[in-house]
Protein backbone atom coordinates (compact mmCIF):
# COMPACT_ATOMS: atom_id res chain seq x y z
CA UNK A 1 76.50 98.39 119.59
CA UNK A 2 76.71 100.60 122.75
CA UNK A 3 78.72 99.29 125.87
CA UNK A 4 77.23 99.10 129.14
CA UNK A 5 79.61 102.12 130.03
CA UNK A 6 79.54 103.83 127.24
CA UNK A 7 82.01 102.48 125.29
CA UNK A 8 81.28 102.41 121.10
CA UNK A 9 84.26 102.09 119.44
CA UNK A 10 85.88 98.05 119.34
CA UNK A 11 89.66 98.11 118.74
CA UNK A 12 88.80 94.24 117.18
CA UNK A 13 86.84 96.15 114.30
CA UNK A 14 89.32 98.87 113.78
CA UNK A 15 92.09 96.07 113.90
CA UNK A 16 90.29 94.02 111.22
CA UNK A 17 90.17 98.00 109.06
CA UNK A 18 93.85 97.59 109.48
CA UNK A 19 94.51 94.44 108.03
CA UNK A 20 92.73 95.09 105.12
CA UNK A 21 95.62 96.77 103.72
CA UNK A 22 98.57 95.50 106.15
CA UNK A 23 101.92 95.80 103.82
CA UNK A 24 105.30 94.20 103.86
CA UNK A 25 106.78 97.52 105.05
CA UNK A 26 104.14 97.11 107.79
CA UNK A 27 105.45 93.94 108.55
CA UNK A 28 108.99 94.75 108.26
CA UNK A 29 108.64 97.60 110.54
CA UNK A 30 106.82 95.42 113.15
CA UNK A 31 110.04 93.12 112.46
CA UNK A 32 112.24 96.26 113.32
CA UNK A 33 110.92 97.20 116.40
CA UNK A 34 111.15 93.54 118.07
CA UNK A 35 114.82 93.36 116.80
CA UNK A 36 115.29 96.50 118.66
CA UNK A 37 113.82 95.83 122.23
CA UNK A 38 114.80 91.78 122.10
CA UNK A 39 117.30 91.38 119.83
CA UNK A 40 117.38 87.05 120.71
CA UNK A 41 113.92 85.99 120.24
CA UNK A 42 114.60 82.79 118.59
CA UNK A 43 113.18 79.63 119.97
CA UNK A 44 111.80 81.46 123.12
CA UNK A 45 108.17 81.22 124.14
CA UNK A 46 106.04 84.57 124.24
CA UNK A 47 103.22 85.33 124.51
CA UNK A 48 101.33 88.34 123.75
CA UNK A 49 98.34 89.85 125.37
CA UNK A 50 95.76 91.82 124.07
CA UNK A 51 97.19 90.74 120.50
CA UNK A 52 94.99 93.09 118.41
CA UNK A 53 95.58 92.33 114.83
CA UNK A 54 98.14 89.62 115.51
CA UNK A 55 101.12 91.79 113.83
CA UNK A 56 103.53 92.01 116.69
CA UNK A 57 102.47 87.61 117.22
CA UNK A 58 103.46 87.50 113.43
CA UNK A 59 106.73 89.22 113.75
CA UNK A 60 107.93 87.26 116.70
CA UNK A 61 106.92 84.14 115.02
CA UNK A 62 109.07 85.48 111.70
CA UNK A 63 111.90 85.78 113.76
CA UNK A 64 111.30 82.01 115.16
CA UNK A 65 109.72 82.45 118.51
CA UNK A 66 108.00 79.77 119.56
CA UNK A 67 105.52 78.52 120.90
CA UNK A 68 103.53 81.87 120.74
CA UNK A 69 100.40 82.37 122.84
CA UNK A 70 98.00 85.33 121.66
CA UNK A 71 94.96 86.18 123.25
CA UNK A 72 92.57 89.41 123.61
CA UNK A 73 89.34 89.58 124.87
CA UNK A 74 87.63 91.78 122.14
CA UNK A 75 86.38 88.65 119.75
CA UNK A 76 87.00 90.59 116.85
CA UNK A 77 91.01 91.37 117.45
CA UNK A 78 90.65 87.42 117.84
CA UNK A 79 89.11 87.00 114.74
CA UNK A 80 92.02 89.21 113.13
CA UNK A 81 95.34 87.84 115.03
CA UNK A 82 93.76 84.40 113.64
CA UNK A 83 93.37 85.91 110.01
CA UNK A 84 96.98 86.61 109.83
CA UNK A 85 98.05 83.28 111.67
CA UNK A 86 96.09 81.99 108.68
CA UNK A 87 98.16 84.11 106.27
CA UNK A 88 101.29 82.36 107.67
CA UNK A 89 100.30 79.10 107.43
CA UNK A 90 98.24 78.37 110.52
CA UNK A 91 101.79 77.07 112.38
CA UNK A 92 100.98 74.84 115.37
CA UNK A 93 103.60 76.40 117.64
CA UNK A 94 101.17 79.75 117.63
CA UNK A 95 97.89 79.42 119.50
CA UNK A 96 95.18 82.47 119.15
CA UNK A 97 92.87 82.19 122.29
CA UNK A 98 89.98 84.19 123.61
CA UNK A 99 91.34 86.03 126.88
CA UNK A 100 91.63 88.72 129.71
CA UNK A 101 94.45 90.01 131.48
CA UNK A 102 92.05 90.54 134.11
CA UNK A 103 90.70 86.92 134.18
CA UNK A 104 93.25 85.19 136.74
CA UNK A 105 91.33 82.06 136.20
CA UNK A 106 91.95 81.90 132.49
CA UNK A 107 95.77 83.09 133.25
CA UNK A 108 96.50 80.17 135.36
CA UNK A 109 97.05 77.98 132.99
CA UNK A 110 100.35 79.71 132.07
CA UNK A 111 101.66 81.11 135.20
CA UNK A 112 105.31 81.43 135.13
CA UNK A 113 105.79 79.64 131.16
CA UNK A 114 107.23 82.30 128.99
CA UNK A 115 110.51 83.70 127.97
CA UNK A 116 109.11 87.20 126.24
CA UNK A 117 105.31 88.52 127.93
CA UNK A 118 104.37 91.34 125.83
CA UNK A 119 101.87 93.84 126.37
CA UNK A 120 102.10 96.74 124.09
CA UNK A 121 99.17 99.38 124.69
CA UNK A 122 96.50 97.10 125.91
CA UNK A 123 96.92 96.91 129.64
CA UNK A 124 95.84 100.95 130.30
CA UNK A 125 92.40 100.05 128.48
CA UNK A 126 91.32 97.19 130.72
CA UNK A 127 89.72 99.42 133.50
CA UNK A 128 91.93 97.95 136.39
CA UNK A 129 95.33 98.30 134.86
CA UNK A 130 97.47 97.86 137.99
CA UNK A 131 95.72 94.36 138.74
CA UNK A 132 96.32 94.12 134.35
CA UNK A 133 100.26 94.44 135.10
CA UNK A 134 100.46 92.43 138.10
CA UNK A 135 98.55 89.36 136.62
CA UNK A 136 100.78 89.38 133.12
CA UNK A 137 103.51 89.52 135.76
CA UNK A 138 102.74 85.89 137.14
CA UNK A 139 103.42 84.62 133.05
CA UNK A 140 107.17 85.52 133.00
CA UNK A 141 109.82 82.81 133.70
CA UNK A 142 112.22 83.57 136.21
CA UNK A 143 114.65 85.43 134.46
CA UNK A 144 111.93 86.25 131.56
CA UNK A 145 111.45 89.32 129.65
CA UNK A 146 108.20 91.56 130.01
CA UNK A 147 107.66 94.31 127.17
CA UNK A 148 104.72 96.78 127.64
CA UNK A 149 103.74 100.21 126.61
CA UNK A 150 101.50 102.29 129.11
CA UNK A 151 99.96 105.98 128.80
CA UNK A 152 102.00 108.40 130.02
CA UNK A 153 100.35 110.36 133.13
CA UNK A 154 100.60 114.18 132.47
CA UNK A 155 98.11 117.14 133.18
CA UNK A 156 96.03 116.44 130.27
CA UNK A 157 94.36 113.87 131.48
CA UNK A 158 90.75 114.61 132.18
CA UNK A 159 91.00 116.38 128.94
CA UNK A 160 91.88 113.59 126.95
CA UNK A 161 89.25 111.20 128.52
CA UNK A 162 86.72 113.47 128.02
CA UNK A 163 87.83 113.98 124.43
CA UNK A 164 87.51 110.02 124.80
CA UNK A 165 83.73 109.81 125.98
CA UNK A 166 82.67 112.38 123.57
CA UNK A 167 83.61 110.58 120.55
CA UNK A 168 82.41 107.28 121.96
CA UNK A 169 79.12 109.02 123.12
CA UNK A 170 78.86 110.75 119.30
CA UNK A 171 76.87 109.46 116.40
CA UNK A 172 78.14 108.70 112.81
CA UNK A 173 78.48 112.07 111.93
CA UNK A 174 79.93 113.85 115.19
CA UNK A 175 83.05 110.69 115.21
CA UNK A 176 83.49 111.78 111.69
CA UNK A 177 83.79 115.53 112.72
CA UNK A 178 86.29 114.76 115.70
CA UNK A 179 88.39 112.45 113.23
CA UNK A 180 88.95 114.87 110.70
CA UNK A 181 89.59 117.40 113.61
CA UNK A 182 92.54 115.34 114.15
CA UNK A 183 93.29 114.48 110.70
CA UNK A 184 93.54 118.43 109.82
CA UNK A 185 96.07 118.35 113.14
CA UNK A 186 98.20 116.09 111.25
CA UNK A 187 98.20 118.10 107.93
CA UNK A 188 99.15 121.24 109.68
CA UNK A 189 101.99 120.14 111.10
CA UNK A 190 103.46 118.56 108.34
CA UNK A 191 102.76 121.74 106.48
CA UNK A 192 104.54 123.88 109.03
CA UNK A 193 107.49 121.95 108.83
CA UNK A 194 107.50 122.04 104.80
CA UNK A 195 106.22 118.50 104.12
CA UNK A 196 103.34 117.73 101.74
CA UNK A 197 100.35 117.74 104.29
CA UNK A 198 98.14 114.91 102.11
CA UNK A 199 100.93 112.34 102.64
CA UNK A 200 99.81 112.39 106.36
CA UNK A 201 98.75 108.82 106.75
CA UNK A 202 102.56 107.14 107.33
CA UNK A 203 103.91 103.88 108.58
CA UNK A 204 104.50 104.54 112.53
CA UNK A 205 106.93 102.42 114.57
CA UNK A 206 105.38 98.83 114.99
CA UNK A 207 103.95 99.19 111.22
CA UNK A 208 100.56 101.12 112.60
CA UNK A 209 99.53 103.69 109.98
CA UNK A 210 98.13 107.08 111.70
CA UNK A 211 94.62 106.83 110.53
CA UNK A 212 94.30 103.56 112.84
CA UNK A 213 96.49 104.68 115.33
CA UNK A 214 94.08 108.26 115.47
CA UNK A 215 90.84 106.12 115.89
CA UNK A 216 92.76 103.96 118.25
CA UNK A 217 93.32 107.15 120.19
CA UNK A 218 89.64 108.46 120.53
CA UNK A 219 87.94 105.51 120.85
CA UNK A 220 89.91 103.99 123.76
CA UNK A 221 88.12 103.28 126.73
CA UNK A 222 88.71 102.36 129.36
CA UNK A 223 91.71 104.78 129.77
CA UNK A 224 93.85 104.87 132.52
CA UNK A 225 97.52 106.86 132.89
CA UNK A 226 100.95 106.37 134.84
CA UNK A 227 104.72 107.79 135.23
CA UNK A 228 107.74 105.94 135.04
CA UNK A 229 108.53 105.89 138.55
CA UNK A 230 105.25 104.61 139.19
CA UNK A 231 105.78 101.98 136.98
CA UNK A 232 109.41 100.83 138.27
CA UNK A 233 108.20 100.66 141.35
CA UNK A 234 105.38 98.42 141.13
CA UNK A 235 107.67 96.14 139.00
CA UNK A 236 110.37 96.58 141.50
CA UNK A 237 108.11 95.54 144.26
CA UNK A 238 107.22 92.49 142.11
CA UNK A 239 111.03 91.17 141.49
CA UNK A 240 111.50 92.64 138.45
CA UNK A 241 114.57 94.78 137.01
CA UNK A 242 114.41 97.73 134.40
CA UNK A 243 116.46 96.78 131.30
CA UNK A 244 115.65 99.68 129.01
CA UNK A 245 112.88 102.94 129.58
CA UNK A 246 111.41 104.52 126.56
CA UNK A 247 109.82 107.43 128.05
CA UNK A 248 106.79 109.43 126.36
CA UNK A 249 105.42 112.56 126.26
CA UNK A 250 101.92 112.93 127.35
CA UNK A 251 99.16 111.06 125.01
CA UNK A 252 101.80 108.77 124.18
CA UNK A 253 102.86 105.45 125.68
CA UNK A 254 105.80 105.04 127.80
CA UNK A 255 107.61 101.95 126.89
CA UNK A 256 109.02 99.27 129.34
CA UNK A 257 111.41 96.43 129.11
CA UNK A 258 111.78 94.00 132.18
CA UNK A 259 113.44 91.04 133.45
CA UNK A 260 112.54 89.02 136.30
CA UNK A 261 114.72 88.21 138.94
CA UNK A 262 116.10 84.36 138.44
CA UNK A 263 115.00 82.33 141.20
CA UNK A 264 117.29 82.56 144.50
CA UNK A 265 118.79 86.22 143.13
């Protein structure tokens, strides 16, 4: 159904798509990247906001996180982080809660309790995403870890939201149009650089395959953009420290590790 502002597409229902036919190599990948931002994850409390389909939950609790909160506020990325808590054995160190970053009221309850906060991707779609970052800021421990992945500001900007609005203000047939736009996109490139163009739908990093990750793309809205520096800063001014900077080009997400300051540092 239609969002008040437009919005059409629910990441919840394109999550769910996705776990349909989740693999191990998904999962191992998911596994991968974790290892490689936080390598010591074991017995520390995380939790993740804006869990989506509840892989990145299921990889930290693999690697023996715990507890693990996960919350989003789309009920249907609820539905599917709880599907594969299910597929784990519903463990009762990992809760899966209805929630917004944006919802300081619901966020009290774990001010300042977690070793790991992790945010990947989620925060720039919430429509206020500097009040997004500085409430998930108020969950890390003193001398806690926050992970998150924002879009990168560049020139492009108005062109990719409106590319954004269009497909979400498009029937049936014109998202199918701008999909395959993009899928053809795909093709060509890996034809220009002499691989087979119809194995185009690969594994990404985090265990995303690009057909998800492409309607992830054009239907997210809200949509908002920053730079690194912008980013630092704000942490900066927040007592946090920059442990490790993944920048992005633009359309992509810039990735952030941070620790807070300890308490009396």
């Amino acid at each position: 159904m239609p969002h008040a502002d437009g919005i059409t597409f629910s990441f919840g229902e394109n999550w769910q798509s996705f776990l349909k036919h989740v693999s191990k190599e998904a999962i191992e990948m998911a596994l991968a990247d974790t290892r490689e931002w936080i390598p010591d994850v074991a017995g520390r409390s995380v939790i993740d906001v804006g869990c989506g389909s509840g892989l990145s939950s299921l990889a930290f609790h693999l690697r023996g996180a715990k507890p693990i909160v996960s919350f989003d506020v789309d009920p249907r990325s609820v539905a599917a982080t709880r599907s594969i808590r299910a597929r784990a054995g519903d463990p009762p160190d990992w809760q899966v809660l209805d929630g917004s970053a944006l919802d300081a009221a619901f966020l009290t309850a774990f001010a300042e309790r977690f070793d790991i906060v992790y945010s990947w991707g989620v925060l720039h779609h919430t429509g206020a995403m500097w009040s997004a970052i500085a409430n998930v800021c108020r969950l890390v421990k003193p001398g806690g870890l926050l992970w998150i992945a924002l879009y990168a500001k560049g020139p492009l900007y108005p062109r990719h939201l409106a590319l954004k609005q269009a497909y979400n203000r498009a029937g049936r047939f014109g998202k199918w149009y701008i999909e395959r736009k993009h899928i053809w996109w795909y093709m060509k490139q890996r034809m220009r650089s002499g691989r087979n163009p119809f194995t185009w739908n690969q594994r990404r990093v985090r265990g995303m395959d690009i057909w998800h990750d492409i309607l992830d793309w054009l239907g997210g809205l809200p949509y908002e953009v920053a730079t690194v520096p912008e980013v630092e800063a704000f942490m900066q001014e927040r007592g946090f420290l920059t442990r490790k900077v993944l920048p992005s080009d633009e359309g992509g997400n810039h990735i952030f590790l941070f620790q807070r300051r300890d308490e009396g540092t």
